[in-house]
N, C-alpha and C. Protein backbone atom coordinates (compact mmCIF):
# COMPACT_ATOMS: atom_id res chain seq x y z
N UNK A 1 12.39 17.17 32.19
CA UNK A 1 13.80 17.18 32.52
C UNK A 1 13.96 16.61 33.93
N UNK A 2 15.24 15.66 33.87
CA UNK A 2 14.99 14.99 35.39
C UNK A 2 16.37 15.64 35.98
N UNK A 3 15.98 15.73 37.59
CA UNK A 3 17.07 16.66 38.15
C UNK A 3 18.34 15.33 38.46
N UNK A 4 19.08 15.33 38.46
CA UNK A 4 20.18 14.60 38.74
C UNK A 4 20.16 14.73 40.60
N UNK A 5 20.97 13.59 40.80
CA UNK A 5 20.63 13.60 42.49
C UNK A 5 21.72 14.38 43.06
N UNK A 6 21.97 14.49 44.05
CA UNK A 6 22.85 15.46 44.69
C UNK A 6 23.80 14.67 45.37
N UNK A 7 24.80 14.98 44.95
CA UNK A 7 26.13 14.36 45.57
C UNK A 7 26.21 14.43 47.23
N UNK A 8 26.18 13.70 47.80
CA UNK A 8 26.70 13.74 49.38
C UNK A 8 27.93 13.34 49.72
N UNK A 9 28.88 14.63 49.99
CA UNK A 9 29.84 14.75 50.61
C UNK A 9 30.05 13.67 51.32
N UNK A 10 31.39 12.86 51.06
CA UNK A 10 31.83 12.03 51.97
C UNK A 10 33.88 12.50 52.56
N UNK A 11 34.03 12.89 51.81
CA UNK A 11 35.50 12.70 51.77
C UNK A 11 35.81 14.36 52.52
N UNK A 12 36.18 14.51 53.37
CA UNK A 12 36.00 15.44 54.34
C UNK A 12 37.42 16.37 54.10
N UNK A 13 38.23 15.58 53.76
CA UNK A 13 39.49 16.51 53.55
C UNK A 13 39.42 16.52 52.48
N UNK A 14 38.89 16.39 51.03
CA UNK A 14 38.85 16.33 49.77
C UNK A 14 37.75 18.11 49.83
N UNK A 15 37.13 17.88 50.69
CA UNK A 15 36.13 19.25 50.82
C UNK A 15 36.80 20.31 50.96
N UNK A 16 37.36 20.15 52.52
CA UNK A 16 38.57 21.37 52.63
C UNK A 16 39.25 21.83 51.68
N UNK A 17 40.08 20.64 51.17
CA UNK A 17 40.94 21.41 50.52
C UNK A 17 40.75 22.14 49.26
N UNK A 18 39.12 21.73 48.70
CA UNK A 18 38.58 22.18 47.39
C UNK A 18 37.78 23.93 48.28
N UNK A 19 37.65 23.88 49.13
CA UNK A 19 36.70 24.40 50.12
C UNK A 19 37.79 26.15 50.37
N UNK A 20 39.07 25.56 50.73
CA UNK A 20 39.99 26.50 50.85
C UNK A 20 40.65 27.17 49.74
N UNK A 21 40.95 26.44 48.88
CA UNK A 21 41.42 26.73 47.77
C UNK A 21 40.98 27.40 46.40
N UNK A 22 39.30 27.53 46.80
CA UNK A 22 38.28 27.86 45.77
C UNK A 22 38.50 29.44 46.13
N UNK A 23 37.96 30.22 45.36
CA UNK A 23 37.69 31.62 45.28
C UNK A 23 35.85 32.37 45.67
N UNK A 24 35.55 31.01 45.40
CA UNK A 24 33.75 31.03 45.35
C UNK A 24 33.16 29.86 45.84
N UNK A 25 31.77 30.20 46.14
CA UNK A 25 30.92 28.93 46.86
C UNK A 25 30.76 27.81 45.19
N UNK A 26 30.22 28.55 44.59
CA UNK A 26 30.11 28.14 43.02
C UNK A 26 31.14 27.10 42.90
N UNK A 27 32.58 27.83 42.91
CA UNK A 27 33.85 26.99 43.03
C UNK A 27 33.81 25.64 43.58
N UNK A 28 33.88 25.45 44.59
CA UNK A 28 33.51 24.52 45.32
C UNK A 28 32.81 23.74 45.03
N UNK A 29 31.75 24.09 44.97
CA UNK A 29 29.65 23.17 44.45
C UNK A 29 30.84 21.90 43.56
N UNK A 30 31.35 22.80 42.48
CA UNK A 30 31.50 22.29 41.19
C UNK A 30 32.93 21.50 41.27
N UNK A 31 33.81 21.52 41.94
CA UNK A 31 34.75 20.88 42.27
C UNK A 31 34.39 19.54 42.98
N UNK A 32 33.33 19.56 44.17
CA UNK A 32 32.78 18.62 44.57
C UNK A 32 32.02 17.50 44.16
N UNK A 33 31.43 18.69 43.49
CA UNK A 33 29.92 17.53 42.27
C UNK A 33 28.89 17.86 42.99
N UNK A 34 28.83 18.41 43.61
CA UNK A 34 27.15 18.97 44.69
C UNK A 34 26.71 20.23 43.88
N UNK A 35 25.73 20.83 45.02
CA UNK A 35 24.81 22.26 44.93
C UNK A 35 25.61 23.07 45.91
N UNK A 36 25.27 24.28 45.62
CA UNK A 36 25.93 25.12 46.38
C UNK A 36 25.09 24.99 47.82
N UNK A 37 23.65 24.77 47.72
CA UNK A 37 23.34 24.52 49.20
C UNK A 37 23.82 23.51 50.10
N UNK A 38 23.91 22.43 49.44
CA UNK A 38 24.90 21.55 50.14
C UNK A 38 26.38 21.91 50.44
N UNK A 39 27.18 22.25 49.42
CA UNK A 39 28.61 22.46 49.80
C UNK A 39 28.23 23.85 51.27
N UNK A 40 27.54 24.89 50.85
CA UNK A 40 27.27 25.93 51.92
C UNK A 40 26.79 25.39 53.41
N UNK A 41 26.07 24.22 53.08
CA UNK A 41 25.72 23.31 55.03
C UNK A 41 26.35 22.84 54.83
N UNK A 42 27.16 21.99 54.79
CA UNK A 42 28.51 21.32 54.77
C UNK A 42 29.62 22.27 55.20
N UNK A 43 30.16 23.43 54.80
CA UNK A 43 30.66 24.36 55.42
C UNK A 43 29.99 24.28 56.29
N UNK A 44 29.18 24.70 56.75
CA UNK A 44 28.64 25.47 57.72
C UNK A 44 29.22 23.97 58.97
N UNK A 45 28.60 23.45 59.13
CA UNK A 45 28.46 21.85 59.65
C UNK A 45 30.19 21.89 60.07
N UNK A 46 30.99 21.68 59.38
CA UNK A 46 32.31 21.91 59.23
C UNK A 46 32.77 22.78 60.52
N UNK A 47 32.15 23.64 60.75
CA UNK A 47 32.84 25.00 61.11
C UNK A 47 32.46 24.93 62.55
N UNK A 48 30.58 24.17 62.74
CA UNK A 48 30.37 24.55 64.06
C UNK A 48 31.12 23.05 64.79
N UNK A 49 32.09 21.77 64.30
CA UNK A 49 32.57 21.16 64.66
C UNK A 49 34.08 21.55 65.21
N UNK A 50 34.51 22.91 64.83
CA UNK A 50 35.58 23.58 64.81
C UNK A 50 36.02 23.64 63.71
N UNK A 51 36.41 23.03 62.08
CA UNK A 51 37.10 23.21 61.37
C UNK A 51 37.20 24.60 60.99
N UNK A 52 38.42 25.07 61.09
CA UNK A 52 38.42 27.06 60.99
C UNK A 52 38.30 27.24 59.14
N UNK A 53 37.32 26.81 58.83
CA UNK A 53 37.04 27.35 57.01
C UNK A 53 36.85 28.93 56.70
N UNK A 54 37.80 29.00 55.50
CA UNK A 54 37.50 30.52 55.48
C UNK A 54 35.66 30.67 55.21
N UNK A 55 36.01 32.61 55.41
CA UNK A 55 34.44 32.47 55.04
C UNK A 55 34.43 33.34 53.49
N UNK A 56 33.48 33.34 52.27
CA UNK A 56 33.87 33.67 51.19
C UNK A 56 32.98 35.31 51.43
N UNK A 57 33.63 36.12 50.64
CA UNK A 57 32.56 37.34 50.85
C UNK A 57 31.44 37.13 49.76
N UNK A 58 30.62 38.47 50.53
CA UNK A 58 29.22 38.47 49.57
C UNK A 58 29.29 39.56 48.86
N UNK A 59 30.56 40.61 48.37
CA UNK A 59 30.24 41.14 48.09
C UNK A 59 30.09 41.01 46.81
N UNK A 60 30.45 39.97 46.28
CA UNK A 60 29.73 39.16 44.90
C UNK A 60 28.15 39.07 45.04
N UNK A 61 27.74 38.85 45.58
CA UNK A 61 26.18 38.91 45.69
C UNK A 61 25.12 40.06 45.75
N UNK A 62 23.89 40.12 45.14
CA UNK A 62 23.46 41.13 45.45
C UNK A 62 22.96 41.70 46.81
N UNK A 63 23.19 42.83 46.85
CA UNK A 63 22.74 43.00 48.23
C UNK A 63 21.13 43.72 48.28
N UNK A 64 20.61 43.49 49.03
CA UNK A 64 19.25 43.83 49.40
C UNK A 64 19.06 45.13 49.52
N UNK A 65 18.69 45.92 48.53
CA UNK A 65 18.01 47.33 48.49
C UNK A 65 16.90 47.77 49.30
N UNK A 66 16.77 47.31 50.72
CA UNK A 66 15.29 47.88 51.29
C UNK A 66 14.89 49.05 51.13
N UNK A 67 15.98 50.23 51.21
CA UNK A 67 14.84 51.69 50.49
C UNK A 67 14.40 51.63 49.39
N UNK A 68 15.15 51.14 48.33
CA UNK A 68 14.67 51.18 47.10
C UNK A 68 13.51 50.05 46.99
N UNK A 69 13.59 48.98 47.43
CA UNK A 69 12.51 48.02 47.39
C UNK A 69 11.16 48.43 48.45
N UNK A 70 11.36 49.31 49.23
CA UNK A 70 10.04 49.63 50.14
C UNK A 70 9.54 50.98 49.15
N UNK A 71 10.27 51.97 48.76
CA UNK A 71 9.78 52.64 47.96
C UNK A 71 8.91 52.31 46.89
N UNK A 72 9.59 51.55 45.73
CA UNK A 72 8.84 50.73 44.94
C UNK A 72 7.33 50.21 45.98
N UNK A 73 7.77 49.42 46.67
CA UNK A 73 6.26 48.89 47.40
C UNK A 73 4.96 49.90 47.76
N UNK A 74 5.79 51.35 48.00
CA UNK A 74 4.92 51.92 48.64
C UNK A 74 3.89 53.06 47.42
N UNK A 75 5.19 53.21 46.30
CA UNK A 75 4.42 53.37 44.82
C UNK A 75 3.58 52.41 44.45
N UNK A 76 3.91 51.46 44.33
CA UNK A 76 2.85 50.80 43.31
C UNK A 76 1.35 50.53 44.51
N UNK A 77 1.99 50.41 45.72
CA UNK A 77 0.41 50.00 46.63
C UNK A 77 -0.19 51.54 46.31
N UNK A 78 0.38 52.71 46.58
CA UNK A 78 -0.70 53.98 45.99
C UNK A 78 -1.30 54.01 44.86
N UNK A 79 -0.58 53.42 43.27
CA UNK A 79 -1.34 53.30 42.39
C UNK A 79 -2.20 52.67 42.05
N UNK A 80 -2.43 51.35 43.35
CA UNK A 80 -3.67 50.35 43.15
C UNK A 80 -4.73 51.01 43.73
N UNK A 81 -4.55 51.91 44.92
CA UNK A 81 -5.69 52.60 44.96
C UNK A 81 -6.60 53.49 44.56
């Protein structure tokens, strides 16, 4: 399977306004024709030039369980011994 190439952002107010108007990074990617890592440095890039882009929350994302994931770690390293 061949990966298709990655769109590079050219049209800077075509970004914004897909950029502002989206609900999600996803949103965006796919409005653009890119990856979300690109549309996400592209924001980013955007922002430290001044453009004031919102920022999207994470609380769509999972968040990182470190007790529960160090626990787990610290079970299973006792049962290897």
């Amino acid at each position: 399977m061949s990966k298709q190439p990655i769109k590079i952002i050219k049209n800077n107010e075509d970004f914004v306004v897909a950029w502002q108007s989206s609900g999600t990074l996803a949103e965006v990617a796919k409005r653009v024709g890119t990856s979300l890592r690109n549309a996400s440095s592209h924001a980013t890039w955007l922002r430290t030039r001044g453009v004031p882009l919102k920022k999207f929350s994470t609380r769509n994302f999972n968040v990182l369980d470190v007790e529960g994931l160090s626990a787990l770690a610290n079970k299973t390293a006792k049962e290897k011994k």
